[in-house]
C-alpha atoms as a PDB file:
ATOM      1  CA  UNK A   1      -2.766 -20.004  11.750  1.00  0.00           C
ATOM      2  CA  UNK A   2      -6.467 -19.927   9.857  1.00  0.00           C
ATOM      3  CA  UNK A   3      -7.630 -17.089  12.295  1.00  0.00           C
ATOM      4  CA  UNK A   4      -4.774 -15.005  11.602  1.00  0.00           C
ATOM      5  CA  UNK A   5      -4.977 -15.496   7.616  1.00  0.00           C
ATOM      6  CA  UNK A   6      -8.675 -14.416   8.355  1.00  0.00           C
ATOM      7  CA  UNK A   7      -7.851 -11.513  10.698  1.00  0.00           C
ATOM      8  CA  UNK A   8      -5.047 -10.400   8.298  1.00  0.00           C
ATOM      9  CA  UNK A   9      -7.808 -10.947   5.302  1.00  0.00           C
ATOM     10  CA  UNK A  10     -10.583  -9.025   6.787  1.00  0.00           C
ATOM     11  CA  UNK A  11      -8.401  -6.068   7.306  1.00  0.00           C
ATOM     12  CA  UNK A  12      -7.235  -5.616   3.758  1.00  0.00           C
ATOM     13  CA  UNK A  13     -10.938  -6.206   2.518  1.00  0.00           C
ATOM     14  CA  UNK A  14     -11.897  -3.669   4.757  1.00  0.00           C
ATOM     15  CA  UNK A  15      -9.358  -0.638   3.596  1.00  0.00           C
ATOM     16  CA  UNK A  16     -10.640  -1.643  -0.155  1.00  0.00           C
ATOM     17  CA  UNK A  17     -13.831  -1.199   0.649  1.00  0.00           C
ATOM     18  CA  UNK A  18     -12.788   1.636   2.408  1.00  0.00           C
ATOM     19  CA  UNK A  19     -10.811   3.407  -0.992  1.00  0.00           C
ATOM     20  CA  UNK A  20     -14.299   2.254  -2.959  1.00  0.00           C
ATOM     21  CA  UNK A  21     -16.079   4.250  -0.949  1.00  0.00           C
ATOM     22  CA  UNK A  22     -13.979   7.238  -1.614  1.00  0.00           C
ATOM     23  CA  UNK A  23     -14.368   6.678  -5.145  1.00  0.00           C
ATOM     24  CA  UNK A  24     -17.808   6.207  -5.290  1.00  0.00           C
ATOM     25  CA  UNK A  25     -18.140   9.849  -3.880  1.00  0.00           C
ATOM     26  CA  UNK A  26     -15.299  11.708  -5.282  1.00  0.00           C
ATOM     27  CA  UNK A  27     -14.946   9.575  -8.671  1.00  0.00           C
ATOM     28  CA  UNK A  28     -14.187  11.705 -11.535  1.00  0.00           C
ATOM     29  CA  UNK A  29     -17.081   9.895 -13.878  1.00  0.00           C
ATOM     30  CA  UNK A  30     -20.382   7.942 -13.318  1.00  0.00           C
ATOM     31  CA  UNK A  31     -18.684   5.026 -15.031  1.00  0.00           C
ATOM     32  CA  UNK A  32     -15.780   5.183 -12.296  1.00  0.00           C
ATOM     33  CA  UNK A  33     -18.608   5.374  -9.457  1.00  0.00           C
ATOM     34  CA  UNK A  34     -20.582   2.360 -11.432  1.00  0.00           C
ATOM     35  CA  UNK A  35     -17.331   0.527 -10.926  1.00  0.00           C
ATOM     36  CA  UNK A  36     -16.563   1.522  -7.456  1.00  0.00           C
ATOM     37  CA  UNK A  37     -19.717   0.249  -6.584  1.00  0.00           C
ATOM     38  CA  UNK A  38     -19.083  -3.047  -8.299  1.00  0.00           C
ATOM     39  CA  UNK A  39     -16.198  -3.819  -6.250  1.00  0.00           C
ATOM     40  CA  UNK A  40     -17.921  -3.136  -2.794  1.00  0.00           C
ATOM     41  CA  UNK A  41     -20.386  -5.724  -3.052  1.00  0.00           C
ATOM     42  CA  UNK A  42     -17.548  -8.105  -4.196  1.00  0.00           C
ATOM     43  CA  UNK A  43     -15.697  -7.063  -1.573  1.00  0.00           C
ATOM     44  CA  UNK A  44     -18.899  -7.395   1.034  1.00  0.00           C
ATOM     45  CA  UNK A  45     -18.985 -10.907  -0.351  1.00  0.00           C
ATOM     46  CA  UNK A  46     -15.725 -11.834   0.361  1.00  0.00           C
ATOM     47  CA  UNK A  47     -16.388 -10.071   4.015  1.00  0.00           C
ATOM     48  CA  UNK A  48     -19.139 -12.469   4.379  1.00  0.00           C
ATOM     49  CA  UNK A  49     -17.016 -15.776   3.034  1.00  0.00           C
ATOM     50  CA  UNK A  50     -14.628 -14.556   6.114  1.00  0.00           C
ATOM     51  CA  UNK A  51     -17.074 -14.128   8.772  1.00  0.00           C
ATOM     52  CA  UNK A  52     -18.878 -17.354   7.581  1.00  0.00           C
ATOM     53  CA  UNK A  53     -15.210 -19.143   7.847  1.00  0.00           C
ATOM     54  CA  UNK A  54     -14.313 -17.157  11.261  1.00  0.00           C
ATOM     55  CA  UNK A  55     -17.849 -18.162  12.776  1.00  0.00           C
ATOM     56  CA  UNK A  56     -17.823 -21.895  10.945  1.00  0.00           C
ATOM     57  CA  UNK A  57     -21.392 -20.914   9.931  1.00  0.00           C
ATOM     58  CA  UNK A  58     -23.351 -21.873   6.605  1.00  0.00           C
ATOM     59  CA  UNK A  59     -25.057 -18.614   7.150  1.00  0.00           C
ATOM     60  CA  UNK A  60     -22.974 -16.289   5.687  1.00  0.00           C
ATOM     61  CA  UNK A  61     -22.048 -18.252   2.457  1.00  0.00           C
ATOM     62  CA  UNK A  62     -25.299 -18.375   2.014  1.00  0.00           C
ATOM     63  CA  UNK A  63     -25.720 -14.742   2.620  1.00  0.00           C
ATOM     64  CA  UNK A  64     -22.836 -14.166   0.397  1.00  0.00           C
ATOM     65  CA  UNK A  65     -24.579 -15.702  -2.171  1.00  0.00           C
ATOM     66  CA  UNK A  66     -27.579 -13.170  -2.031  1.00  0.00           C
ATOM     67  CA  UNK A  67     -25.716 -10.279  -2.207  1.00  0.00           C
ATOM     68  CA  UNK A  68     -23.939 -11.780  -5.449  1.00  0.00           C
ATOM     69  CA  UNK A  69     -27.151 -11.810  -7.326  1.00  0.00           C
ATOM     70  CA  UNK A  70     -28.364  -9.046  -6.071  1.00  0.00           C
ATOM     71  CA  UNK A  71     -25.039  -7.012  -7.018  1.00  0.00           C
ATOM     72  CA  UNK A  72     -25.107  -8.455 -10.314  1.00  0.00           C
ATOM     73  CA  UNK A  73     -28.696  -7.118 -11.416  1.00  0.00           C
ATOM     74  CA  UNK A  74     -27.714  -4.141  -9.660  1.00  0.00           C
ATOM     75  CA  UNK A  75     -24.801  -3.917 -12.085  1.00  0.00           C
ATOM     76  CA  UNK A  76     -26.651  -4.818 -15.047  1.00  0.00           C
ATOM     77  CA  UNK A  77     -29.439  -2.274 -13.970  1.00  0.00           C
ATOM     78  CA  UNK A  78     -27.047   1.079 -13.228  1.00  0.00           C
ATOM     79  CA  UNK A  79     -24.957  -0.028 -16.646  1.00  0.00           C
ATOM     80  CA  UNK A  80     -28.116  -0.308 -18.781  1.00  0.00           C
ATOM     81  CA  UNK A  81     -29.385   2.917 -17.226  1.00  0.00           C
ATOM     82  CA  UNK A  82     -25.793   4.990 -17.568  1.00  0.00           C
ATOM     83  CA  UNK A  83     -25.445   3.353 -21.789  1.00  0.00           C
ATOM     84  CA  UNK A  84     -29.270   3.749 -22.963  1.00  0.00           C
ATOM     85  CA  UNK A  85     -31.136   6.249 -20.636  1.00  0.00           C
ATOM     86  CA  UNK A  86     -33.566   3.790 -19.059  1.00  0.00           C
ATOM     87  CA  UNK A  87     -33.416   0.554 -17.681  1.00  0.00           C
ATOM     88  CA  UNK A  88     -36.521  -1.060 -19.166  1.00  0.00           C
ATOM     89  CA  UNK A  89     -37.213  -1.286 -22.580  1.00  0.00           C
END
């Protein structure tokens, strides 16, 4: 029953990060892109959360965890640069 949840899981995550990628090239504003971006690596970490629970691996979540931080700066970096110009002060 788990592996179908999982199966059934990945697929959805996969045609959202599917529809983000079409708005991250055909979004009608930067802020819209900024955002479509945002939800793919959310979406990548709940693709690695699955393939970590698929696998039964400690890998992944930890991998999961990476791209978290590393999606959140990102974030924080593109928003800083699209509301002042330049990202360092």
């Amino acid at each position: 029953m788990l592996n179908i949840a999982v199966i059934i899981a990945f697929t959805l995550i996969v045609i959202a990060q599917v529809l983000n990628l079409y708005r991250l090239f055909n979004g009608p504003s930067l802020p819209d892109r900024i955002l479509a971006l945002d939800n793919m690596y959310i979406d990548a970490i709940a693709l690695f959360i699955l393939v970590g629970i698929h696998f039964s691996s400690k890998a992944y979540f930890e991998a999961a965890l990476i791209i978290a931080v590393m999606g959140f700066i990102s974030t924080v970096a593109t928003s800083k640069y699209l509301t002042r110009g330049d990202i360092l002060e």
